[in-house]
Protein backbone atom coordinates (compact mmCIF):
# COMPACT_ATOMS: atom_id res chain seq x y z
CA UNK A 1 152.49 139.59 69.77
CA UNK A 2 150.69 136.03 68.97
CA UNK A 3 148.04 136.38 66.64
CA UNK A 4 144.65 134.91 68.47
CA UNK A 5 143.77 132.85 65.69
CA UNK A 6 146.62 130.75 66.05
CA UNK A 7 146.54 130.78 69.83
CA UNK A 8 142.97 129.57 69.32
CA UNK A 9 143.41 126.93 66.78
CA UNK A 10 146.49 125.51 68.75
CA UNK A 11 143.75 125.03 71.82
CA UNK A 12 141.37 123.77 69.30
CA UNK A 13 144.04 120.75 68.90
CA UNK A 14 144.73 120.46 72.15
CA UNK A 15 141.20 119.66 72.93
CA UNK A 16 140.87 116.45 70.29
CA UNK A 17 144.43 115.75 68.99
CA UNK A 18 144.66 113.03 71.62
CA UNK A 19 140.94 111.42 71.05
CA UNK A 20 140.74 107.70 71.67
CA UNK A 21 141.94 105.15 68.87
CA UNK A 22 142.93 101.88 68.36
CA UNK A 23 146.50 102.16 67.72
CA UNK A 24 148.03 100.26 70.25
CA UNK A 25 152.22 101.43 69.68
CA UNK A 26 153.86 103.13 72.14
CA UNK A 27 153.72 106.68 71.98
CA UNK A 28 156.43 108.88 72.04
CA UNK A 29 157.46 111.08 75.16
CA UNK A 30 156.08 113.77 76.18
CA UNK A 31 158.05 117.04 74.96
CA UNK A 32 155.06 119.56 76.77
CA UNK A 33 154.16 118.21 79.94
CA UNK A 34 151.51 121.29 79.89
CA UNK A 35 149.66 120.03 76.52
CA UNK A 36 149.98 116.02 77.05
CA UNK A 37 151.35 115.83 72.98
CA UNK A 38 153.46 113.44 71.77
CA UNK A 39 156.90 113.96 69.88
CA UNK A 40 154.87 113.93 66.53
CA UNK A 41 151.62 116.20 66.94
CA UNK A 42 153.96 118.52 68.74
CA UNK A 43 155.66 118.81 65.51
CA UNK A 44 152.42 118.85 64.04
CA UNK A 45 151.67 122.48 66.04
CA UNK A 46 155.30 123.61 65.47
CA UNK A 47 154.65 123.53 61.55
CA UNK A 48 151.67 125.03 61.66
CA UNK A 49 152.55 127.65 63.98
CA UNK A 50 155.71 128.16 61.62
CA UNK A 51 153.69 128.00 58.59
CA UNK A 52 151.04 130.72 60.46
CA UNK A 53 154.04 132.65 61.09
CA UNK A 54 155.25 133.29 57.83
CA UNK A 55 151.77 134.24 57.07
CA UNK A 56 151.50 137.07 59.18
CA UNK A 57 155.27 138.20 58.69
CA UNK A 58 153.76 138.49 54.94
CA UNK A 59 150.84 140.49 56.22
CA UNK A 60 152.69 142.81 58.27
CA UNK A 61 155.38 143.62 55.52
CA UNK A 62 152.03 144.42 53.41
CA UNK A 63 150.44 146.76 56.18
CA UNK A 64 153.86 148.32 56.51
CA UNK A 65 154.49 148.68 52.70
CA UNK A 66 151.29 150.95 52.99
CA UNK A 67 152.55 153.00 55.51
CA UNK A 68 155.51 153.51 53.57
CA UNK A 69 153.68 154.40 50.16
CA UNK A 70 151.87 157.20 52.15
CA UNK A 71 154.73 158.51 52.98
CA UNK A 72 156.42 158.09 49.67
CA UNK A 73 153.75 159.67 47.67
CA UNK A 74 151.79 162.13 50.25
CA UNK A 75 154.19 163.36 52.84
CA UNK A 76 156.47 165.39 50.33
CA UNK A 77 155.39 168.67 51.67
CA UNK A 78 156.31 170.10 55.04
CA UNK A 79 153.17 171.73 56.03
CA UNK A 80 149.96 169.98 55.36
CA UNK A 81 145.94 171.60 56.37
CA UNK A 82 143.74 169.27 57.88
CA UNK A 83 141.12 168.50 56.03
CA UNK A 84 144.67 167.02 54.03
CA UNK A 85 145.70 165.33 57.36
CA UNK A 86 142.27 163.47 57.42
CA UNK A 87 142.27 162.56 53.64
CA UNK A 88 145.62 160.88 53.96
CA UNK A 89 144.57 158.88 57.52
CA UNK A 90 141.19 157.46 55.86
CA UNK A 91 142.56 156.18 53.08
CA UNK A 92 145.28 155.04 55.01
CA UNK A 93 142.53 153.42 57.41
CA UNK A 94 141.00 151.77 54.11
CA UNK A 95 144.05 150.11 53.46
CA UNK A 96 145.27 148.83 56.67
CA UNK A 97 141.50 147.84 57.22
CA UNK A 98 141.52 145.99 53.92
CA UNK A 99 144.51 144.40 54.72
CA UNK A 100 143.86 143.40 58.55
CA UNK A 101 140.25 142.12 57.34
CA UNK A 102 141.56 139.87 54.77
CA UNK A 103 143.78 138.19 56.79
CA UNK A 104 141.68 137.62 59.54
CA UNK A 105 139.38 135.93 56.61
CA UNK A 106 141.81 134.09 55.41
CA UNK A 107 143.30 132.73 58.83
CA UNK A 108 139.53 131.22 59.57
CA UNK A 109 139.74 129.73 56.33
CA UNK A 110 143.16 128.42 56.83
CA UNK A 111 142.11 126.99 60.51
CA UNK A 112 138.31 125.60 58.80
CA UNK A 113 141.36 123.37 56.25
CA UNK A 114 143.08 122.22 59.18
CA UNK A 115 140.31 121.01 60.71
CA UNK A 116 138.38 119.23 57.80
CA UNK A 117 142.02 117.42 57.54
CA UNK A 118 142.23 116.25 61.24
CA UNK A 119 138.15 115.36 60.52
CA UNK A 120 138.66 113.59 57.34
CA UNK A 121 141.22 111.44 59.32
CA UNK A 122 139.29 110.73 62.23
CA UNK A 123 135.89 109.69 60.17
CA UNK A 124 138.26 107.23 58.20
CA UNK A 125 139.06 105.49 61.65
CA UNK A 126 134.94 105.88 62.37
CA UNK A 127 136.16 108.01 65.29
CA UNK A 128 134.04 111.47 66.58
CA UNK A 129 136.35 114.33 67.57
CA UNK A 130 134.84 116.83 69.75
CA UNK A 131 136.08 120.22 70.68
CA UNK A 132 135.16 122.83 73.59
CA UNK A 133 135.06 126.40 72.32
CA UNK A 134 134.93 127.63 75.66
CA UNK A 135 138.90 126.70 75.99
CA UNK A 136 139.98 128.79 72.92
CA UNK A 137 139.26 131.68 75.34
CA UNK A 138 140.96 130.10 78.05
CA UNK A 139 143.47 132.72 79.25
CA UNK A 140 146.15 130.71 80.87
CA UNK A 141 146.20 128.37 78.06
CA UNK A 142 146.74 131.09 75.62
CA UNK A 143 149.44 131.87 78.01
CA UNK A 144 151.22 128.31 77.50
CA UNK A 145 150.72 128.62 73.98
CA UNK A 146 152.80 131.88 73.91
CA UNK A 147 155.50 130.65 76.03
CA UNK A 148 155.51 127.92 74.02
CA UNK A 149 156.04 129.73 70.70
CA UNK A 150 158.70 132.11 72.21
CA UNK A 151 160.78 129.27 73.31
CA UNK A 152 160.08 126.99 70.70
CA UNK A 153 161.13 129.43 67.71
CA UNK A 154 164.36 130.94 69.07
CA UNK A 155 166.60 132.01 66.18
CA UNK A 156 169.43 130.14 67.94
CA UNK A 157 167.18 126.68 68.04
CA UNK A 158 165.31 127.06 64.14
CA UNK A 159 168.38 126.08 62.28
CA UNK A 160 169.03 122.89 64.87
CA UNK A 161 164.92 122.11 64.84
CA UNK A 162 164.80 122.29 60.79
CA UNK A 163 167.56 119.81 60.21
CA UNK A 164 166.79 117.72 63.16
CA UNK A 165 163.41 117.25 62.96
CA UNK A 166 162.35 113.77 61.18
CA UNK A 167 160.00 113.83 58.21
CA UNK A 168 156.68 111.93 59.17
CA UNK A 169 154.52 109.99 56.86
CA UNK A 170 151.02 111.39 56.59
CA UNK A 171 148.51 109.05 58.53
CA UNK A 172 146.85 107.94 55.16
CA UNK A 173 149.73 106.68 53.83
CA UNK A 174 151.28 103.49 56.14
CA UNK A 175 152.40 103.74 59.76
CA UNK A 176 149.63 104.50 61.70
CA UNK A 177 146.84 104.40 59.24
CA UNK A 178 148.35 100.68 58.21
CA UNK A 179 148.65 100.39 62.19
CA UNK A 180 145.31 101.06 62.72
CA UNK A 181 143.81 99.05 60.05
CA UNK A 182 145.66 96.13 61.20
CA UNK A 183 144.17 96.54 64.55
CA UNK A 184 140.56 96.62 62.98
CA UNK A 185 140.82 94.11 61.23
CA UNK A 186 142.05 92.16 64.17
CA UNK A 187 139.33 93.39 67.02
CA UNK A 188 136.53 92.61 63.77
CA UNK A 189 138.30 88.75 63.95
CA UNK A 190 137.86 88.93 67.60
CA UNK A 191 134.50 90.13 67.64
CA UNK A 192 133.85 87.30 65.07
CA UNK A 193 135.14 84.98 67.46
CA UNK A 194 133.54 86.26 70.25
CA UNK A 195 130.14 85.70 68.66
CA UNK A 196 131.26 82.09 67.57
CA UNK A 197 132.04 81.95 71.10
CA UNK A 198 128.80 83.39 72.23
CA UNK A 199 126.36 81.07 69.96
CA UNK A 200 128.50 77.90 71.01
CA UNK A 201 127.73 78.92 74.69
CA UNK A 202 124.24 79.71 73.88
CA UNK A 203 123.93 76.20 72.39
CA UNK A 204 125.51 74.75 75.52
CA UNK A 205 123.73 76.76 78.10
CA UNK A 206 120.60 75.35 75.81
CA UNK A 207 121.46 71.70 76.09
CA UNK A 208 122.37 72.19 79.69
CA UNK A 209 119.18 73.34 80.68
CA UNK A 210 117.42 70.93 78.57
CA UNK A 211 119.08 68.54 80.54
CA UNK A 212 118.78 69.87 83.41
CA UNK A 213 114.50 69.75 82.91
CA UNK A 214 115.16 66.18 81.88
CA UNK A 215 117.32 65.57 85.42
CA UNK A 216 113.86 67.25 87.35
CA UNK A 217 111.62 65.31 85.28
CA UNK A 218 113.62 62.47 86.55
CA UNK A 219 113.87 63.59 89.98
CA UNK A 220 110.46 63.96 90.28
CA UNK A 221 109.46 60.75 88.86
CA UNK A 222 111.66 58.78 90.83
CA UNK A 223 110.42 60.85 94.16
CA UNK A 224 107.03 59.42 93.16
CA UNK A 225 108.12 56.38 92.30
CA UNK A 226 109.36 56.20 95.74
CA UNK A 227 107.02 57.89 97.17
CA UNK A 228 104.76 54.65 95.46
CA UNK A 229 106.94 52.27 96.98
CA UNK A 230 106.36 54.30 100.49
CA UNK A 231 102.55 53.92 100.39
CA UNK A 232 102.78 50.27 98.84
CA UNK A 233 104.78 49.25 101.83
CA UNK A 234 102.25 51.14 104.49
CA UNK A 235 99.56 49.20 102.61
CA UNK A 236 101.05 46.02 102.53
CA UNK A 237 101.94 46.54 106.01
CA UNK A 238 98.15 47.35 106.98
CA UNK A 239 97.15 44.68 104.99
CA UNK A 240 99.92 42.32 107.22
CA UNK A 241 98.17 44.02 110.05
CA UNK A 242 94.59 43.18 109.14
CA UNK A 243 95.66 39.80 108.30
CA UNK A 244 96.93 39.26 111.31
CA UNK A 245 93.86 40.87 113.12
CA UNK A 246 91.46 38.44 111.01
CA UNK A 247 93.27 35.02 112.12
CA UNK A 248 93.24 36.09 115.34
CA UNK A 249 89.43 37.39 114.89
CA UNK A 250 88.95 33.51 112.65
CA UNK A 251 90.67 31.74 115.50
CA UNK A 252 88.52 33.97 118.40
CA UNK A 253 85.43 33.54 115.89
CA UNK A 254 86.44 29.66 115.85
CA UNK A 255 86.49 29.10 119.27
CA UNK A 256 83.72 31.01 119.92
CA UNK A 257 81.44 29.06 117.08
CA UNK A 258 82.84 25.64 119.06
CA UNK A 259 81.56 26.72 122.40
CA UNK A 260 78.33 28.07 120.88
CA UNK A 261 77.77 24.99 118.97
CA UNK A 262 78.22 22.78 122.04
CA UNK A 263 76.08 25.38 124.20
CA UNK A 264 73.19 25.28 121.35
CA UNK A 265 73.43 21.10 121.30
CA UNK A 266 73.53 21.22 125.17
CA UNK A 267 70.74 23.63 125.37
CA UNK A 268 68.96 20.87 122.54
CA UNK A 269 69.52 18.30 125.00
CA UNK A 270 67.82 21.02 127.80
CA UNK A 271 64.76 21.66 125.64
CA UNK A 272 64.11 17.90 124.66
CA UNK A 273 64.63 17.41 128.59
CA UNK A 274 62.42 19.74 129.46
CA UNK A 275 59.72 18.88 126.60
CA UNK A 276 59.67 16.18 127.76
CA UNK A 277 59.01 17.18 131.27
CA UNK A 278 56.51 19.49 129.74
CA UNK A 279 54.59 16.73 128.45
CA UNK A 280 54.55 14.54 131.11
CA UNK A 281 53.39 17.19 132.90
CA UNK A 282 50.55 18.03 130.92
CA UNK A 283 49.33 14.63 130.93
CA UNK A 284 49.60 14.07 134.75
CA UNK A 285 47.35 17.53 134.55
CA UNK A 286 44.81 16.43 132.30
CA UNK A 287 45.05 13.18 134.04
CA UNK A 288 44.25 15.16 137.44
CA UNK A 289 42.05 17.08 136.05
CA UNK A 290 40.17 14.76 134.53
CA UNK A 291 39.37 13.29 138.13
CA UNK A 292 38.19 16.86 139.28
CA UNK A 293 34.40 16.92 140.02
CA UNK A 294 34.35 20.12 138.16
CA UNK A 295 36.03 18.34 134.74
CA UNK A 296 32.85 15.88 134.62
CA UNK A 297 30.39 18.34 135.53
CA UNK A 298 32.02 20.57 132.58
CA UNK A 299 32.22 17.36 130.68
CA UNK A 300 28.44 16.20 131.32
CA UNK A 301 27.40 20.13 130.39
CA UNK A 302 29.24 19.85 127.39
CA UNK A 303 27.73 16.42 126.31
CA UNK A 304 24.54 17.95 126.82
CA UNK A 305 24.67 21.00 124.58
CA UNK A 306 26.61 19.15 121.92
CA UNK A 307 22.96 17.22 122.10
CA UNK A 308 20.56 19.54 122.11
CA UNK A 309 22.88 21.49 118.92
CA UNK A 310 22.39 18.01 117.36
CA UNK A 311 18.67 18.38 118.20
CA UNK A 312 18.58 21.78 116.76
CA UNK A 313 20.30 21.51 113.46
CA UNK A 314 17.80 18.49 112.85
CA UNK A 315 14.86 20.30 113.96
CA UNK A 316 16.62 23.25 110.94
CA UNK A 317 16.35 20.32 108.37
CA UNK A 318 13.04 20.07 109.20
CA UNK A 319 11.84 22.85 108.40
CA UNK A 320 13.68 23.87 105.56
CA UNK A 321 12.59 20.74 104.25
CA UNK A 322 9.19 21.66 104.57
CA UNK A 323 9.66 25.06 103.01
């Protein structure tokens, strides 16, 4: 039978040995198609499975070893009572308990090593491995992991598999740690670039769109500048316009003043005409009236008051004279 702790440490693995780096060299083929690992982490498993192994061989022999002392040292007699019966099972319980107990502790310790290892790794790389606990339980992965085991360590395969198998550089020493350095280093040049690349295009996109204000300043400047030249030419042809308009109003206003001058001397030449008749006129009246009975009658009556007012402002002088 497996013991669980390795079953559960080997799905432990499973769930991070594979978590995202930068090591871009091919990996090896895949030996379990089941697991997804590579020729290396497979071998990785085997070890520790091997080294587990031996572990609990060396436990067993110990839990058997007690079985044997009780019967080496307690079952020498042929009948026993029960209260002896029940002395020789607890303290046969102790020890197997004892035994079980400690390497149960010891396993947990053993896989809590493991891991700090496979941690220590990964924070050197800055990378976060994450596990799922629930899959340690994970009864047809256990399953695998058994089948795995049972055909992995046949005795006619260990001999073959111990020779065969390649010694591997640990990652902090080379290979994949120099690998991955390497690759660091070369994605912290690009990123260096990059932001070169990015403040260059910064600086253009800047000067572009200054430009590109300056080209709309322009734009709009020379649309008003046209738009000046439009209105200069509507006014210069209204002003053509009312030019024309006031020559032909001068000319009209010309011909007009002409015609009204030579009406106002012709109606000169009407008025003297007609003053003239007025006057000759006037005296043919007076003239005729003048030989009217009535003129000398007015005429004598006049004569005669202008008289007697002569008479009367005398006769005034008179007496304020005499006053």
């Amino acid at each position: 039978m497996l013991d669980p702790n390795v079953n559960a440490l080997y799905l432990i693995l499973e769930t991070f040995i594979f978590a995202p780096c930068h090591d871009k060299t091919p990996h090896y083929p895949a030996v379990m198609a089941d697991f997804g690992f590579n020729e290396h982490h497979q071998n990785e498993v085997i070890n520790y499975m091997r080294f587990a192994r031996s572990k609990r061989a060396l436990r067993l022999k110990t839990i058997d070893s007690c079985f044997q002392d009780l019967k080496d040292s307690r079952l020498i007699e042929e009948t026993y009572t029960v209260d002896e019966v029940s002395d020789m099972l607890d303290g046969l319980q102790v020890l197997v308990r004892g035994e079980v107990e400690m390497e149960l502790i010891n396993t947990a310790h053993t896989n809590v090593l493991l891991l700090r290892q496979l941690f220590s790794q990964a924070e050197k790389f800055y990378l976060r491995l994450q596990t799922d606990i629930s899959e340690l339980e994970n009864r047809e992965l256990l399953e695998q992991v058994a089948e795995f085991e049972k055909t992995d360590f046949k005795p006619n395969n260990k001999v073959n598999q111990e020779s065969s198998k390649p010694k591997l550089a640990p990652l902090n020493e080379g290979g994949v740690s120099e690998l991955l350095q390497k690759e660091i280093s070369r994605l912290q040049e690009d990123n260096d670039k990059l932001k070169a690349r990015l403040r260059t295009l910064e600086s253009q996109a800047m000067s572009a769109l200054d430009d590109k204000s300056k080209a709309e300043r322009a734009l709009k400047d020379l649309q008003k500048s046209q738009g000046d030249h439009q209105e200069i030419a509507n006014l210069e042809g209204t002003v053509a316009a009312m030019q024309a308009d006031f020559k032909k109003t001068l000319n009209a206003n010309v011909a007009s003043q002409k015609d009204l001058q030579d009406s106002l001397v012709s109606a000169k030449h009407d008025l003297l005409r007609v003053q003239e008749q007025l006057s000759l006129a006037e005296k043919e009246l007076e003239k005729k009236f003048q030989q009217t009975a009535a003129y000398r009658n007015m005429k004598e009556i006049l004569t005669k008051k202008n008289e007697q007012i002569k008479d009367l402002r005398k006769r005034l002088q008179r007496y304020e004279s005499d006053e």
